[in-house]
PDB file of N, CA and C in Angstrom:
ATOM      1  N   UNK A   1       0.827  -1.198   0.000  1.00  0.00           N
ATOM      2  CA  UNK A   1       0.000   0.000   0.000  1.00  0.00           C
ATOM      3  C   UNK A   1       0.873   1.264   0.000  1.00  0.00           C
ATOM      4  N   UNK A   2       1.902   0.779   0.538  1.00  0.00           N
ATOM      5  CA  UNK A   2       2.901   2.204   0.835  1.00  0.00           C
ATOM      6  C   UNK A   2       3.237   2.719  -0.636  1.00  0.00           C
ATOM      7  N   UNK A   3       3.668   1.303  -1.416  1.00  0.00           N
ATOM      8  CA  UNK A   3       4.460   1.401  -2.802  1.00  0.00           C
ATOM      9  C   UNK A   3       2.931   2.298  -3.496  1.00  0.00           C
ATOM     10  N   UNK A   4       1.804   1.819  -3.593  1.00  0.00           N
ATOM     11  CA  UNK A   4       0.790   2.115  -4.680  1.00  0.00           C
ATOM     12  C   UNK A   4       0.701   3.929  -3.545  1.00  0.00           C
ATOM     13  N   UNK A   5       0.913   4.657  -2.782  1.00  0.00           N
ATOM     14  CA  UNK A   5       0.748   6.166  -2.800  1.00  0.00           C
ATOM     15  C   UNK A   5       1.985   6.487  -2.901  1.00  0.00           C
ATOM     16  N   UNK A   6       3.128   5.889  -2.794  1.00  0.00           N
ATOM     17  CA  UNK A   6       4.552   6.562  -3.272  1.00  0.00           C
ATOM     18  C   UNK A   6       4.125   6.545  -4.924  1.00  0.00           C
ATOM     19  N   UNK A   7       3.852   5.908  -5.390  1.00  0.00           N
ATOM     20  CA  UNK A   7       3.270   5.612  -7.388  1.00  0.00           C
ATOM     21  C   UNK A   7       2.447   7.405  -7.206  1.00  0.00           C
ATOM     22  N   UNK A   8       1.399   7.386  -6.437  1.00  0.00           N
ATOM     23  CA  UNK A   8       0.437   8.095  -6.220  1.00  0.00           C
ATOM     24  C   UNK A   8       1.128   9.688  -6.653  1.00  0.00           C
ATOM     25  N   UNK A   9       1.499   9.680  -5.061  1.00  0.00           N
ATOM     26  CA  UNK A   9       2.421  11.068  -5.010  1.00  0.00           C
ATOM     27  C   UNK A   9       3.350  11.230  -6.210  1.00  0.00           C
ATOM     28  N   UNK A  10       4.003  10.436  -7.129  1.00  0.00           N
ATOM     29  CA  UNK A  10       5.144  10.874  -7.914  1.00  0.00           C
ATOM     30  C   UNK A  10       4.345  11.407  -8.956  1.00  0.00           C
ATOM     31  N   UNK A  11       3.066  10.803  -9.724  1.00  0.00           N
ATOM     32  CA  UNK A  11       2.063  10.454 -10.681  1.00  0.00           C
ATOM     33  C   UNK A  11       1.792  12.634 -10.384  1.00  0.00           C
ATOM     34  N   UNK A  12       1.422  12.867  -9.107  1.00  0.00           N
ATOM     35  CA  UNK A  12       0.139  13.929  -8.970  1.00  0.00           C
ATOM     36  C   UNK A  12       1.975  14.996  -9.201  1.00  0.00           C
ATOM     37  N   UNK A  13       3.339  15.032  -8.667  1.00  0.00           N
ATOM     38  CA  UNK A  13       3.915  15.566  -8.842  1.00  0.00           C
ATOM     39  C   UNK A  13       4.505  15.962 -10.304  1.00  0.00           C
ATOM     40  N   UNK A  14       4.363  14.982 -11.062  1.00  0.00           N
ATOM     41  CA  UNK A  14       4.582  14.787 -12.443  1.00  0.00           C
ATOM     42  C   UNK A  14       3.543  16.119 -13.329  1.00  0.00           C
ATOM     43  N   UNK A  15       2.053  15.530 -12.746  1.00  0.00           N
ATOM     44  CA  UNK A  15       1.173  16.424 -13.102  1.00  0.00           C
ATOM     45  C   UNK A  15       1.849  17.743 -12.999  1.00  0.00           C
ATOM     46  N   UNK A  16       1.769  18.318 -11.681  1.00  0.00           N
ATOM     47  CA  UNK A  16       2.149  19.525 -11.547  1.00  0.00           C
ATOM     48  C   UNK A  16       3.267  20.343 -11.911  1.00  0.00           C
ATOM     49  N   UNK A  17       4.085  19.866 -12.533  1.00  0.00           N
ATOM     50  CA  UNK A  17       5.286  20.190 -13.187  1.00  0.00           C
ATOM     51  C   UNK A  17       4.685  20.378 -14.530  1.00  0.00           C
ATOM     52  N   UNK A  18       4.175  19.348 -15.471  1.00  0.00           N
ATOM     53  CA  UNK A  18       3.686  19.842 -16.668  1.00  0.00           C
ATOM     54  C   UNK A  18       3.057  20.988 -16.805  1.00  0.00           C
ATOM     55  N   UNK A  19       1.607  20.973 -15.885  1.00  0.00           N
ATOM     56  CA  UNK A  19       0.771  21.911 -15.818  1.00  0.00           C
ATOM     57  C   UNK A  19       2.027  23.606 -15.738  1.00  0.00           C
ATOM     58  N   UNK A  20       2.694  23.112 -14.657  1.00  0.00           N
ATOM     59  CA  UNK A  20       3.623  24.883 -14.524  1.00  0.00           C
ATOM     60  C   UNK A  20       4.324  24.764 -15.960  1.00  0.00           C
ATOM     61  N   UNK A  21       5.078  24.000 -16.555  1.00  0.00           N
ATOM     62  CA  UNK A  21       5.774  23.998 -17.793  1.00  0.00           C
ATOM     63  C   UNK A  21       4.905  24.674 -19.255  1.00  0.00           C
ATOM     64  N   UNK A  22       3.656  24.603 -18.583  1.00  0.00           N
ATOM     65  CA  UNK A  22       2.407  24.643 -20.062  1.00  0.00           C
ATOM     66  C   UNK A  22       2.295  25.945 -19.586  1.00  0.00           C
ATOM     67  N   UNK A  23       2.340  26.583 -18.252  1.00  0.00           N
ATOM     68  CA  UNK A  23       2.490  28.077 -18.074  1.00  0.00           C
ATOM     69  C   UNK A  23       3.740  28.959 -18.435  1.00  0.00           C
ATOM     70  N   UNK A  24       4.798  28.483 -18.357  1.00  0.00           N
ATOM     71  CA  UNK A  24       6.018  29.087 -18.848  1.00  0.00           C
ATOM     72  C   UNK A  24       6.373  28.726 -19.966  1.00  0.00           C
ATOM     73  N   UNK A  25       5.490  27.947 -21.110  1.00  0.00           N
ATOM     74  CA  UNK A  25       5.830  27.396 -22.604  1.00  0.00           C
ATOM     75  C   UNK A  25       6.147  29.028 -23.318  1.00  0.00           C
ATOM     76  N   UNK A  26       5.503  29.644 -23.072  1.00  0.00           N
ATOM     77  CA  UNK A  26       5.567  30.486 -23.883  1.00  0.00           C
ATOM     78  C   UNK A  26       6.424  31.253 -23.862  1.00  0.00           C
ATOM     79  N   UNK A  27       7.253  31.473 -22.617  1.00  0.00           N
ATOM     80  CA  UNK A  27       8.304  32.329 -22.552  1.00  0.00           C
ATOM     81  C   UNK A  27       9.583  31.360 -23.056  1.00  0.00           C
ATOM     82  N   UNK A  28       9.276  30.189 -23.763  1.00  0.00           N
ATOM     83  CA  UNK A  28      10.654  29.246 -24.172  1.00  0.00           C
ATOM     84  C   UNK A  28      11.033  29.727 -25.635  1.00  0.00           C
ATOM     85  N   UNK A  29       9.740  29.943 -26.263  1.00  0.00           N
ATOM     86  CA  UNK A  29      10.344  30.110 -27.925  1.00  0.00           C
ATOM     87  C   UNK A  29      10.307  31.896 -28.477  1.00  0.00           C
ATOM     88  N   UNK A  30      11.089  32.277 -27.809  1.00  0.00           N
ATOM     89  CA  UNK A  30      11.287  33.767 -28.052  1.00  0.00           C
ATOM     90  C   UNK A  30      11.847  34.155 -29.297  1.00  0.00           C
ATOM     91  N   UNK A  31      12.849  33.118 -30.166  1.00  0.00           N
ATOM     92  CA  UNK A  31      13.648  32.911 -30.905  1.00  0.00           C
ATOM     93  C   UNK A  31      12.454  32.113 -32.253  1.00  0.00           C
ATOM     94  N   UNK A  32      13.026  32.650 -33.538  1.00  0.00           N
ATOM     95  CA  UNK A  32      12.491  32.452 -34.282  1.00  0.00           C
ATOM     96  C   UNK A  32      12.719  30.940 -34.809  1.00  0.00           C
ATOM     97  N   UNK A  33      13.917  30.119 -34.401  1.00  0.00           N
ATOM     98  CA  UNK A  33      14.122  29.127 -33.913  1.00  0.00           C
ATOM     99  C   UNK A  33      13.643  28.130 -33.675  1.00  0.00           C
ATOM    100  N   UNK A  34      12.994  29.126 -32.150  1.00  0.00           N
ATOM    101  CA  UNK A  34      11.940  28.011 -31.293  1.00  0.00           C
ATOM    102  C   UNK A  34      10.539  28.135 -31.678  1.00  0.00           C
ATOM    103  N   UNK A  35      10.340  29.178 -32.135  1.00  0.00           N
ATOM    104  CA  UNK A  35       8.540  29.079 -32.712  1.00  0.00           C
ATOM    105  C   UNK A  35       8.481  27.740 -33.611  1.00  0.00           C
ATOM    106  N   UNK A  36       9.273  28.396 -34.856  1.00  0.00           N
ATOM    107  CA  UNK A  36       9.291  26.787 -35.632  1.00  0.00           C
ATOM    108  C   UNK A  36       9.459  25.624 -35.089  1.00  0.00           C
ATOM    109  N   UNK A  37      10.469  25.250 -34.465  1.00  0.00           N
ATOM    110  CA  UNK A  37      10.507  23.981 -33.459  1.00  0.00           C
ATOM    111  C   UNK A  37       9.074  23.805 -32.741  1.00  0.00           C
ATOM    112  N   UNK A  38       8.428  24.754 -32.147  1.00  0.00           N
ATOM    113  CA  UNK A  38       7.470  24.507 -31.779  1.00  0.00           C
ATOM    114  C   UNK A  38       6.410  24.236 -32.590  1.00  0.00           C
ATOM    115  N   UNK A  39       6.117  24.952 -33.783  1.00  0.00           N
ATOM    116  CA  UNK A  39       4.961  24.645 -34.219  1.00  0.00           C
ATOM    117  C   UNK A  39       5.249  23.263 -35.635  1.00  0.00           C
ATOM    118  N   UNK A  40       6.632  23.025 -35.454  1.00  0.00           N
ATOM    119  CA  UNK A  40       6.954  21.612 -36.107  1.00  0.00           C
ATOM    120  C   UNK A  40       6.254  20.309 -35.338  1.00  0.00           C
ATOM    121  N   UNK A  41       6.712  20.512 -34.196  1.00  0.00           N
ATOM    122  CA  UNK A  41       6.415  19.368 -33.087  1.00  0.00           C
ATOM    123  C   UNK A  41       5.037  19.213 -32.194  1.00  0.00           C
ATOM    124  N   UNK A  42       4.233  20.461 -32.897  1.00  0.00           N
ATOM    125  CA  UNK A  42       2.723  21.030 -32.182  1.00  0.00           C
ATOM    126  C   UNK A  42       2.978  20.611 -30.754  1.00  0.00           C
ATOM    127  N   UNK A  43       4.145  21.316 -30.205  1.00  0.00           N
ATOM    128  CA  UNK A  43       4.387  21.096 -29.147  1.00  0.00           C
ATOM    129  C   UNK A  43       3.271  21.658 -27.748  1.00  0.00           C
ATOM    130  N   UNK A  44       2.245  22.803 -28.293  1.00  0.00           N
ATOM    131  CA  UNK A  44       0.959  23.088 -27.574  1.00  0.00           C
ATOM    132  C   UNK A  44       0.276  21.537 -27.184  1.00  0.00           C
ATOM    133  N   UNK A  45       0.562  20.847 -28.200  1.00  0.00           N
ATOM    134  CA  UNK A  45      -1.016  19.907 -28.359  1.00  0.00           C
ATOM    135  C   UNK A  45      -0.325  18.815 -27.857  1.00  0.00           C
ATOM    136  N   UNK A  46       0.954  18.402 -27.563  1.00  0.00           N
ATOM    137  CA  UNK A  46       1.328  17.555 -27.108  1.00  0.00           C
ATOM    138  C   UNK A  46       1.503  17.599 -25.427  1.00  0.00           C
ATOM    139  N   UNK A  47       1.415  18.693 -25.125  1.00  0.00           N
ATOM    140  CA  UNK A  47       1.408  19.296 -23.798  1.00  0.00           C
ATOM    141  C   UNK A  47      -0.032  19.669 -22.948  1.00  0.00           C
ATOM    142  N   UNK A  48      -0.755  19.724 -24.015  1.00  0.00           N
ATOM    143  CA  UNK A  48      -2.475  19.843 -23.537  1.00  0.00           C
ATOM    144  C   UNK A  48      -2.428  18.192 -23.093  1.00  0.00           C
ATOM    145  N   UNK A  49      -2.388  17.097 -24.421  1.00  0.00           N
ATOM    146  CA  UNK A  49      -3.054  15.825 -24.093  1.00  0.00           C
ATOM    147  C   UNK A  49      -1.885  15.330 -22.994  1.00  0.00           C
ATOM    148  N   UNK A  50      -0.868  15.452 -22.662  1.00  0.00           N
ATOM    149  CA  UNK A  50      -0.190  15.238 -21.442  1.00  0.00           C
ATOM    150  C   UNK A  50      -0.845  15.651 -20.601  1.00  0.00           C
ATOM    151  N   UNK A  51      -0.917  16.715 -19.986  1.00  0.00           N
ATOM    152  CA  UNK A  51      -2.120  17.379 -19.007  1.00  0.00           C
ATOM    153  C   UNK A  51      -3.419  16.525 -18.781  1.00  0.00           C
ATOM    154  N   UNK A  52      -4.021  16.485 -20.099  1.00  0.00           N
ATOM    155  CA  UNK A  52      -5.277  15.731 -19.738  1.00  0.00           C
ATOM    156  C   UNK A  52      -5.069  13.827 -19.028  1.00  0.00           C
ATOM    157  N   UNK A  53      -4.514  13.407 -20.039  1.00  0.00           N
ATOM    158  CA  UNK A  53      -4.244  12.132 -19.681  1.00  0.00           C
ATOM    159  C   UNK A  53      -3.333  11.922 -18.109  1.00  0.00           C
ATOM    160  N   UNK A  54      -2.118  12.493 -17.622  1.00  0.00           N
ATOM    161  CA  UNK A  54      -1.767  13.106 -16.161  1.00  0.00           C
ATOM    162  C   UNK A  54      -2.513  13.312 -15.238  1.00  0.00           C
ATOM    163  N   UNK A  55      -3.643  14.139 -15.699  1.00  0.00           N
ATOM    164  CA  UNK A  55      -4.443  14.735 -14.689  1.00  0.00           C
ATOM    165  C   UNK A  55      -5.662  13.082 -14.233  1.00  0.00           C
ATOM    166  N   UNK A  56      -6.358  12.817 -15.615  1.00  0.00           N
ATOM    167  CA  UNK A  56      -7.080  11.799 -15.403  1.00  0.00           C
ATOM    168  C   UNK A  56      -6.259  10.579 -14.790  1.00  0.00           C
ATOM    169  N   UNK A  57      -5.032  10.050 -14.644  1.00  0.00           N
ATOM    170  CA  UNK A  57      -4.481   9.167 -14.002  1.00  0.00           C
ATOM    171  C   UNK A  57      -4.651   9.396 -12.785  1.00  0.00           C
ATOM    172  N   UNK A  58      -4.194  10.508 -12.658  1.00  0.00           N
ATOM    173  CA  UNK A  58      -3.778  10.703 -10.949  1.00  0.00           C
ATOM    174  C   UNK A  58      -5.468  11.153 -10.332  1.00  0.00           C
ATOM    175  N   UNK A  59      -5.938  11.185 -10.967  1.00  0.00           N
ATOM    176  CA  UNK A  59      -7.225  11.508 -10.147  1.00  0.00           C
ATOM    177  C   UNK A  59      -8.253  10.007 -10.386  1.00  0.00           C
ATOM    178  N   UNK A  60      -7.858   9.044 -11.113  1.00  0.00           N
ATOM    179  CA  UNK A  60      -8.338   8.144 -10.927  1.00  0.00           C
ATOM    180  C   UNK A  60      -7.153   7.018  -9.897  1.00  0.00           C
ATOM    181  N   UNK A  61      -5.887   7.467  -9.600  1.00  0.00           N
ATOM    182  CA  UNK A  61      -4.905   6.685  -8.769  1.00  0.00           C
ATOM    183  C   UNK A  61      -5.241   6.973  -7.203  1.00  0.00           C
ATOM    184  N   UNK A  62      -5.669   8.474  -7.307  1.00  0.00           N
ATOM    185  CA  UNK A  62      -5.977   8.732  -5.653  1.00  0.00           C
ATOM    186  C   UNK A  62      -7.423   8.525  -5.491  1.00  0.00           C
ATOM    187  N   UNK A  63      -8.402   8.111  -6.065  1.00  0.00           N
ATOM    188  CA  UNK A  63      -9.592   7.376  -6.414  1.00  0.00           C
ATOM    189  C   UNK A  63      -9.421   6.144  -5.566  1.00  0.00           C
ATOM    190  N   UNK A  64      -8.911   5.281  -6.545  1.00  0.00           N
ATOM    191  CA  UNK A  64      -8.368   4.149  -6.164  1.00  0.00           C
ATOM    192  C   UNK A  64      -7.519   3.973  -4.292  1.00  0.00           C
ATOM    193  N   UNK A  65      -6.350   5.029  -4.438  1.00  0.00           N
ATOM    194  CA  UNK A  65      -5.672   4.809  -2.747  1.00  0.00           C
ATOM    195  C   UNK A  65      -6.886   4.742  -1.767  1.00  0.00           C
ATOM    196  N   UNK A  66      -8.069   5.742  -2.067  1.00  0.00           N
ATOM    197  CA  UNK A  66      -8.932   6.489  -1.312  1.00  0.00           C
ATOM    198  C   UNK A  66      -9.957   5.633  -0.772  1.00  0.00           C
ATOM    199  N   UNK A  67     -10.489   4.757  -2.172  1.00  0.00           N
ATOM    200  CA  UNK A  67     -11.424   3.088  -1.920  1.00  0.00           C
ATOM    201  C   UNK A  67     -10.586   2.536  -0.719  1.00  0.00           C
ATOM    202  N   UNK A  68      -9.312   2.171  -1.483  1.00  0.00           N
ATOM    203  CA  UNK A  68      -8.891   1.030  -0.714  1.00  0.00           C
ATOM    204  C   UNK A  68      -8.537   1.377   0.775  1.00  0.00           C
ATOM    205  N   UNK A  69      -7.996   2.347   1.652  1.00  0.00           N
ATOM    206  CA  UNK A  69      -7.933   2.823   2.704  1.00  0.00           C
ATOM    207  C   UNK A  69      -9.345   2.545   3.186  1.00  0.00           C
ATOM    208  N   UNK A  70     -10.412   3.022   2.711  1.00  0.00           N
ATOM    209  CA  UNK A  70     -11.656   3.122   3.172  1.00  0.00           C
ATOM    210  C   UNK A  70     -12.258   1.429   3.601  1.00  0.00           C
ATOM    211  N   UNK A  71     -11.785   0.820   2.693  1.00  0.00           N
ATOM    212  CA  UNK A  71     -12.575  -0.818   2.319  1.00  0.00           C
ATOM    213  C   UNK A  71     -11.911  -1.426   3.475  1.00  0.00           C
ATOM    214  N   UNK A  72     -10.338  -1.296   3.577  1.00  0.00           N
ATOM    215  CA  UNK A  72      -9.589  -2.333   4.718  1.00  0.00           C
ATOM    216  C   UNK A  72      -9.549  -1.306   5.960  1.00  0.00           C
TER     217      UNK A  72
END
């Protein structure tokens, strides 16, 4: 049980790093450079469905810790 909220906690920390990274994206491609790089790699849209899919893990992982604490 210990191992499945250490999973937990790393999962919801992961989240929160993207989420701040998708706030400071924009101050990365200042350089004409990095726009292209960015809009080569639709690096927006790869960073939205990270977010979404992140977010839905970890809120279905602490779902899950939350049952099972409750059940035993």
């Amino acid at each position: 049980m210990n191992i499945f909220l250490f999973v937990t906690i790393v999962v919801t920390i992961l989240t929160t790093f993207v989420v701040l990274y998708s706030y400071t994206l924009q101050f990365f491609s200042l350089s004409k450079k990095g726009k292209e790089w960015r809009e080569r790699i639709q690096q927006d849209v790869l960073v939205g469905l990270a977010i979404i899919f992140l977010t839905m893990i970890s809120g279905f992982l602490w779902t899950i810790y939350f049952y099972l604490i409750l059940i035993n």
